[in-house]
N, C-alpha and C. Protein backbone atom coordinates (compact mmCIF):
# COMPACT_ATOMS: atom_id res chain seq x y z
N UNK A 1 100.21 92.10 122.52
CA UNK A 1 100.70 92.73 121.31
C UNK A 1 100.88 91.65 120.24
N UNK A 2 100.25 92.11 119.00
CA UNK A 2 100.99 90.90 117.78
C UNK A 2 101.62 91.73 116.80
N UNK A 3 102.19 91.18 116.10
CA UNK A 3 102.90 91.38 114.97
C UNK A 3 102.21 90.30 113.96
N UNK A 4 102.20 91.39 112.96
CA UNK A 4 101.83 91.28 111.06
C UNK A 4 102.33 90.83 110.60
N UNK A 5 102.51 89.68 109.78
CA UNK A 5 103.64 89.79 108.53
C UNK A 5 102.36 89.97 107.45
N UNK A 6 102.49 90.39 106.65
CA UNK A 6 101.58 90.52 105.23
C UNK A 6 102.20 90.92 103.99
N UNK A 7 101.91 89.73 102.98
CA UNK A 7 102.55 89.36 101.88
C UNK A 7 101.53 89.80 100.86
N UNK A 8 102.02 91.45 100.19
CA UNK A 8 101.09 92.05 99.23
C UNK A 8 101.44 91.97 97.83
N UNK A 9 100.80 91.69 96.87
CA UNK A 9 101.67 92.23 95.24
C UNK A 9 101.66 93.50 95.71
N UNK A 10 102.86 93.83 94.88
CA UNK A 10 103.50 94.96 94.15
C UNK A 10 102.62 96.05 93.97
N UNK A 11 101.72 95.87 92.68
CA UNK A 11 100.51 96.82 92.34
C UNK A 11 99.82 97.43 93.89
N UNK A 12 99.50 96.42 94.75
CA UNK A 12 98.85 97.09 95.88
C UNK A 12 99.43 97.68 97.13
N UNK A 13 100.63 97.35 97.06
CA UNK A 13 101.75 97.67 98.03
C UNK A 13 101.26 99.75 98.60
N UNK A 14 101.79 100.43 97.71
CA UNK A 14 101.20 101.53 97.97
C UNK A 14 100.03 102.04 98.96
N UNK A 15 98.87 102.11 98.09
CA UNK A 15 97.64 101.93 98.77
C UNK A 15 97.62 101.35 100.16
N UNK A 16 97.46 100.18 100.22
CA UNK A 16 97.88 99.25 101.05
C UNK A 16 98.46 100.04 102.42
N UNK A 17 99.69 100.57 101.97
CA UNK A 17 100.78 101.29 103.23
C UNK A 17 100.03 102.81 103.51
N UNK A 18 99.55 103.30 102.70
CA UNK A 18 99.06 104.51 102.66
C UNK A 18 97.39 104.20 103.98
N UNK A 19 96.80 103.31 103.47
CA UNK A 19 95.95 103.13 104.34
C UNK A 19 95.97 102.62 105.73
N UNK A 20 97.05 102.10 105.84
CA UNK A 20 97.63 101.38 107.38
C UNK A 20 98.02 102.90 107.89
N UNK A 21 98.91 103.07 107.26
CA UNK A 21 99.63 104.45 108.42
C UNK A 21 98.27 105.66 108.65
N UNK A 22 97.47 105.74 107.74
CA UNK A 22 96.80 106.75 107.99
C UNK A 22 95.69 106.27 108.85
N UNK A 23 95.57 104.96 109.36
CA UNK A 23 94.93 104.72 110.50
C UNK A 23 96.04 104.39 112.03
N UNK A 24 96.85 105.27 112.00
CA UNK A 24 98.28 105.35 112.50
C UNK A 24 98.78 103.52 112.87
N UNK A 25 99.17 102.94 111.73
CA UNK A 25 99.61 101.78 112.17
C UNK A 25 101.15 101.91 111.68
N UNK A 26 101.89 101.54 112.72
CA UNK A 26 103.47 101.70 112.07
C UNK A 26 103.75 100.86 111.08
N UNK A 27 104.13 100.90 110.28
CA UNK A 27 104.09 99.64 108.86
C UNK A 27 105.77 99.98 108.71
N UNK A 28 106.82 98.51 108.72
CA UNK A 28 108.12 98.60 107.94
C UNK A 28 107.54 97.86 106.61
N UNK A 29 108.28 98.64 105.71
CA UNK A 29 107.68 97.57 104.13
C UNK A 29 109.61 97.27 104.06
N UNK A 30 109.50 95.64 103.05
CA UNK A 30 110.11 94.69 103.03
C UNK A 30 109.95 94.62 101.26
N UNK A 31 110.83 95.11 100.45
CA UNK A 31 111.13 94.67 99.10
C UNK A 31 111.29 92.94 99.08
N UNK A 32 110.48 91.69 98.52
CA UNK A 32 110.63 90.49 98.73
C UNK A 32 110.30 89.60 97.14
N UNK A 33 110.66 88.42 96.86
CA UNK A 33 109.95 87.90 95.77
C UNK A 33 109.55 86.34 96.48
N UNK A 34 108.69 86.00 95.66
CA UNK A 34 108.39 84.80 95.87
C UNK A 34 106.92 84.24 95.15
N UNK A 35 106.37 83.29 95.50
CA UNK A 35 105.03 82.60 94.72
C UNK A 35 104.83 82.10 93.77
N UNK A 36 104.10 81.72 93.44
CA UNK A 36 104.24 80.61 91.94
C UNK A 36 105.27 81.31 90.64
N UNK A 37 104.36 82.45 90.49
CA UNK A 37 105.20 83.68 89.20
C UNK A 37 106.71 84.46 89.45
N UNK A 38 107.40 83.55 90.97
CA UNK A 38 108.37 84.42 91.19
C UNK A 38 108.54 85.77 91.03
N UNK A 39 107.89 86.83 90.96
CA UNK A 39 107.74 88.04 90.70
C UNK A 39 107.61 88.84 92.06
N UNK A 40 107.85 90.11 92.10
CA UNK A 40 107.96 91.12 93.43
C UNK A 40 107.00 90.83 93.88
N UNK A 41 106.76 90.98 95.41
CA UNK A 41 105.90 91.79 96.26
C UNK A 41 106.56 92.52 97.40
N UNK A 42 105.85 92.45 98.46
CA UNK A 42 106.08 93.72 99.45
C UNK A 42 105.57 92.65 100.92
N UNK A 43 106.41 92.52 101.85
CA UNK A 43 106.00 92.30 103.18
C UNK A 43 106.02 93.35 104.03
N UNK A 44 105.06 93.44 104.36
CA UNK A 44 104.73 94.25 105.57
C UNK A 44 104.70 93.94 107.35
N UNK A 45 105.58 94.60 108.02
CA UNK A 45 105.51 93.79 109.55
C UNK A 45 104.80 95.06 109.79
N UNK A 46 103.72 94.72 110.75
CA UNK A 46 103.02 95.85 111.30
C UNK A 46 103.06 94.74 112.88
N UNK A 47 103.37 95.85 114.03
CA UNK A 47 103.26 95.60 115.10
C UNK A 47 102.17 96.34 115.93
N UNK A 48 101.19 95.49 116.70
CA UNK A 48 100.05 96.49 116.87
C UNK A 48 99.67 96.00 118.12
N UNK A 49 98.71 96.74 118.77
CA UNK A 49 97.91 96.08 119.53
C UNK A 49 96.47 95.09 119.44
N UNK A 50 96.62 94.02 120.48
CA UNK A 50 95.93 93.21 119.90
C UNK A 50 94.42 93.42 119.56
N UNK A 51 93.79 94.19 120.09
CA UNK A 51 92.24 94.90 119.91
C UNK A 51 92.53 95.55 118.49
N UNK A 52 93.79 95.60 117.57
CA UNK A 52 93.74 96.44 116.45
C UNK A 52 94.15 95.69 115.19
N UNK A 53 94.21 94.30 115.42
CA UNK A 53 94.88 93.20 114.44
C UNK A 53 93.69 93.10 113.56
N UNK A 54 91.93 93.07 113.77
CA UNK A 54 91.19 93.16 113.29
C UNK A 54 91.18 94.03 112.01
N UNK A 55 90.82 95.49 112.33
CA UNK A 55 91.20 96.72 111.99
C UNK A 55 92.15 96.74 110.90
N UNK A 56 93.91 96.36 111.00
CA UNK A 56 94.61 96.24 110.21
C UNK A 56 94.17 94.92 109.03
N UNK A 57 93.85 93.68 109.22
CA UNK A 57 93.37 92.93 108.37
C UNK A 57 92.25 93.02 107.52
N UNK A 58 91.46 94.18 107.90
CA UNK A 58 90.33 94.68 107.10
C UNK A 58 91.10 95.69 105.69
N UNK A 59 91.97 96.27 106.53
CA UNK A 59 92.49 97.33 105.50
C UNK A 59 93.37 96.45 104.32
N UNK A 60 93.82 95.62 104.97
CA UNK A 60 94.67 95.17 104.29
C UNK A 60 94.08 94.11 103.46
N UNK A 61 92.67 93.56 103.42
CA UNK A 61 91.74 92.53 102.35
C UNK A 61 91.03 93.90 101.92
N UNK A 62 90.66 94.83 102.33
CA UNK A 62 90.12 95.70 101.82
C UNK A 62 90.60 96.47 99.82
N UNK A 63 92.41 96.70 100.40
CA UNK A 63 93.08 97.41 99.17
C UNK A 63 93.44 96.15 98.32
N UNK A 64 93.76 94.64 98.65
CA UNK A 64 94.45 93.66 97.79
C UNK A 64 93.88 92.97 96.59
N UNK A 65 93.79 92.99 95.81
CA UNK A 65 92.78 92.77 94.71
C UNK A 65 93.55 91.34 93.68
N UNK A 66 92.87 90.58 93.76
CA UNK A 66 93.57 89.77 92.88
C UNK A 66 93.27 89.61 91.56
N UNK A 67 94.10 89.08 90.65
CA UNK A 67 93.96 89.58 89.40
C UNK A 67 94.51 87.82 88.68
N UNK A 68 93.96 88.44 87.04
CA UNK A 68 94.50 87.01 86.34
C UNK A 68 95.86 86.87 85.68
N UNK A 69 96.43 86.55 85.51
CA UNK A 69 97.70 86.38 84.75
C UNK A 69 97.90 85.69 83.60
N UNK A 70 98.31 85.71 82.48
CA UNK A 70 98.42 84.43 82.12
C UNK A 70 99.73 84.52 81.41
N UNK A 71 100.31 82.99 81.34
CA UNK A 71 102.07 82.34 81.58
C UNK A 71 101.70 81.16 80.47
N UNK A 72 102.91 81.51 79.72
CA UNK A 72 103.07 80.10 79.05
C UNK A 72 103.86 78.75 80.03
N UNK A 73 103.10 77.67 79.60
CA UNK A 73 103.35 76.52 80.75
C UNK A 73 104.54 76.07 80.29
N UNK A 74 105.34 75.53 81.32
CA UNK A 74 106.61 74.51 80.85
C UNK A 74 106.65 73.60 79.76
N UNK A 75 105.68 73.85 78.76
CA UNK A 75 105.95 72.43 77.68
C UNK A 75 106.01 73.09 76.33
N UNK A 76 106.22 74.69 76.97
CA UNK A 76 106.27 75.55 75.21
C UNK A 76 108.00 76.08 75.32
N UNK A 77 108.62 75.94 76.60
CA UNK A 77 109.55 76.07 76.42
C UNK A 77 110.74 75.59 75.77
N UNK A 78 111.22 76.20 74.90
CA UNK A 78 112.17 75.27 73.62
C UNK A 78 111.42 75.43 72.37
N UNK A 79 110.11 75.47 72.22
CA UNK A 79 109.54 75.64 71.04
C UNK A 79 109.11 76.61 70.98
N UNK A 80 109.23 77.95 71.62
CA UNK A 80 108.62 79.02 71.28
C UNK A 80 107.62 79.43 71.93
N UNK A 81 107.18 81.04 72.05
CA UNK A 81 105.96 80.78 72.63
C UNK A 81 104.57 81.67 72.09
N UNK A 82 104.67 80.94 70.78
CA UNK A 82 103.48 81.50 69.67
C UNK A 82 102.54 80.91 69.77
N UNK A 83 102.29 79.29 70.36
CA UNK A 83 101.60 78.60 70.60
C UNK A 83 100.66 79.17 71.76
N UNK A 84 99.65 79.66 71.48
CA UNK A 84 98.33 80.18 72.36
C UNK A 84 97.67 79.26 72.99
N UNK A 85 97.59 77.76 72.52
CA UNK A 85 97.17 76.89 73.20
C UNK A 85 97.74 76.51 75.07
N UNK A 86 99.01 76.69 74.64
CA UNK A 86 99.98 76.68 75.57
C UNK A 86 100.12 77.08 76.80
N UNK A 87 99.50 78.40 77.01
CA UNK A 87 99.22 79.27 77.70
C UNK A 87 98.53 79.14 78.82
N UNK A 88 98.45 79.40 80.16
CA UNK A 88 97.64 79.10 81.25
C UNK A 88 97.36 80.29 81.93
N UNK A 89 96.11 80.75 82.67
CA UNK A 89 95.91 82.12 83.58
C UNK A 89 95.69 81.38 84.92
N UNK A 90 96.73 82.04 85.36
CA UNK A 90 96.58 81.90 86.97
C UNK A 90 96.61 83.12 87.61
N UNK A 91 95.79 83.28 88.81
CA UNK A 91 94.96 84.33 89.74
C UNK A 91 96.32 84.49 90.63
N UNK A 92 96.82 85.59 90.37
CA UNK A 92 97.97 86.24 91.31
C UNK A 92 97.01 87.55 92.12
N UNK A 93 98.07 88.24 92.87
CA UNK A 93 97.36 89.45 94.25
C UNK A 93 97.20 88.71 95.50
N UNK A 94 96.51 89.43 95.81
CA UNK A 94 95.74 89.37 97.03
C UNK A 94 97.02 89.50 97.98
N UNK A 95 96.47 88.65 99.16
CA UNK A 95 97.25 89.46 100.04
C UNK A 95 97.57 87.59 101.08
N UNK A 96 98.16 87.62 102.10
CA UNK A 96 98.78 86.38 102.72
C UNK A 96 99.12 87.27 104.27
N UNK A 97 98.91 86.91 105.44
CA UNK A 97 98.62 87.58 106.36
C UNK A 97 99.04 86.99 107.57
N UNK A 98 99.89 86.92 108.19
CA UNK A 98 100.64 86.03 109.44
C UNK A 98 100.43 86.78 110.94
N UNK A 99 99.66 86.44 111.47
CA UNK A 99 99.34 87.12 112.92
C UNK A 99 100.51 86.13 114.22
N UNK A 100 100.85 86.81 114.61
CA UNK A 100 102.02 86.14 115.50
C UNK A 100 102.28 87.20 117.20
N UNK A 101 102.14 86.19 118.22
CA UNK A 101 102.41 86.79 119.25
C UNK A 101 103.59 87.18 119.22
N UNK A 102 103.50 88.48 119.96
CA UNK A 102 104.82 89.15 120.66
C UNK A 102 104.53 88.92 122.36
N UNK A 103 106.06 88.32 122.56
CA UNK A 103 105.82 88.51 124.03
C UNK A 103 106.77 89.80 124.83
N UNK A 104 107.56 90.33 123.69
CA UNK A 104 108.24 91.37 124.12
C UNK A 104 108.84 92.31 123.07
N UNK A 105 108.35 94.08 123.35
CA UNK A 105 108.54 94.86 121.93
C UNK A 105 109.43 95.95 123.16
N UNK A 106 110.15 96.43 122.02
CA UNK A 106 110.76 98.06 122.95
C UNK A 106 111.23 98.40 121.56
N UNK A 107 111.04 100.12 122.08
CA UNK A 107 111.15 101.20 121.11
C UNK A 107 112.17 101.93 121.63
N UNK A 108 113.38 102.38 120.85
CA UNK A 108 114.35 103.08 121.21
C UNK A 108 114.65 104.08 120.38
């Protein structure tokens, strides 16, 4: 048996859960922040069997889409941030995916 952890943006979180369970995978979702942009996402523990860790990691690169952002950099701060030069796009989404043995699960 393994266990999931999978670290989704926000935007794909939905989808994402909608497509796990409807290939009956038990999914707990996890309200979380973190990553460069400090901004939401969603962890997902899915506990599965191991012939099905495949399966779930398809679905789950399948719905995650990454996208561009763009952030004014630390050197416009204090002066405003009208300065367009300033500005940087960095590629947020996608998805981050932790496969981890279980050596012991029970359901009660």
């Amino acid at each position: 048996m393994k266990l999931l952890i999978a670290i989704v943006n926000n935007e794909d979180s939905a989808v994402v859960a909608s497509a796990l369970t409807k290939e009956k995978f038990t999914v707990t979702k996890l309200s979380t922040t973190g990553g460069f942009l400090m901004v939401g996402n969603t962890t997902f523990l899915i506990g599965t069997d191991d012939n099905r860790v495949d399966l779930a990691k398809s679905i789950i690169q399948k719905h995650c889409m990454t996208r561009k952002h763009t952030v004014n950099t630390s050197e416009s701060l204090g002066r405003g941030f009208d300065d367009g030069a300033l500005a940087s796009e960095v590629t947020v989404g996608g998805a981050m995916v932790f496969v981890l043995g279980v050596e012991e699960s029970e359901k009660y």
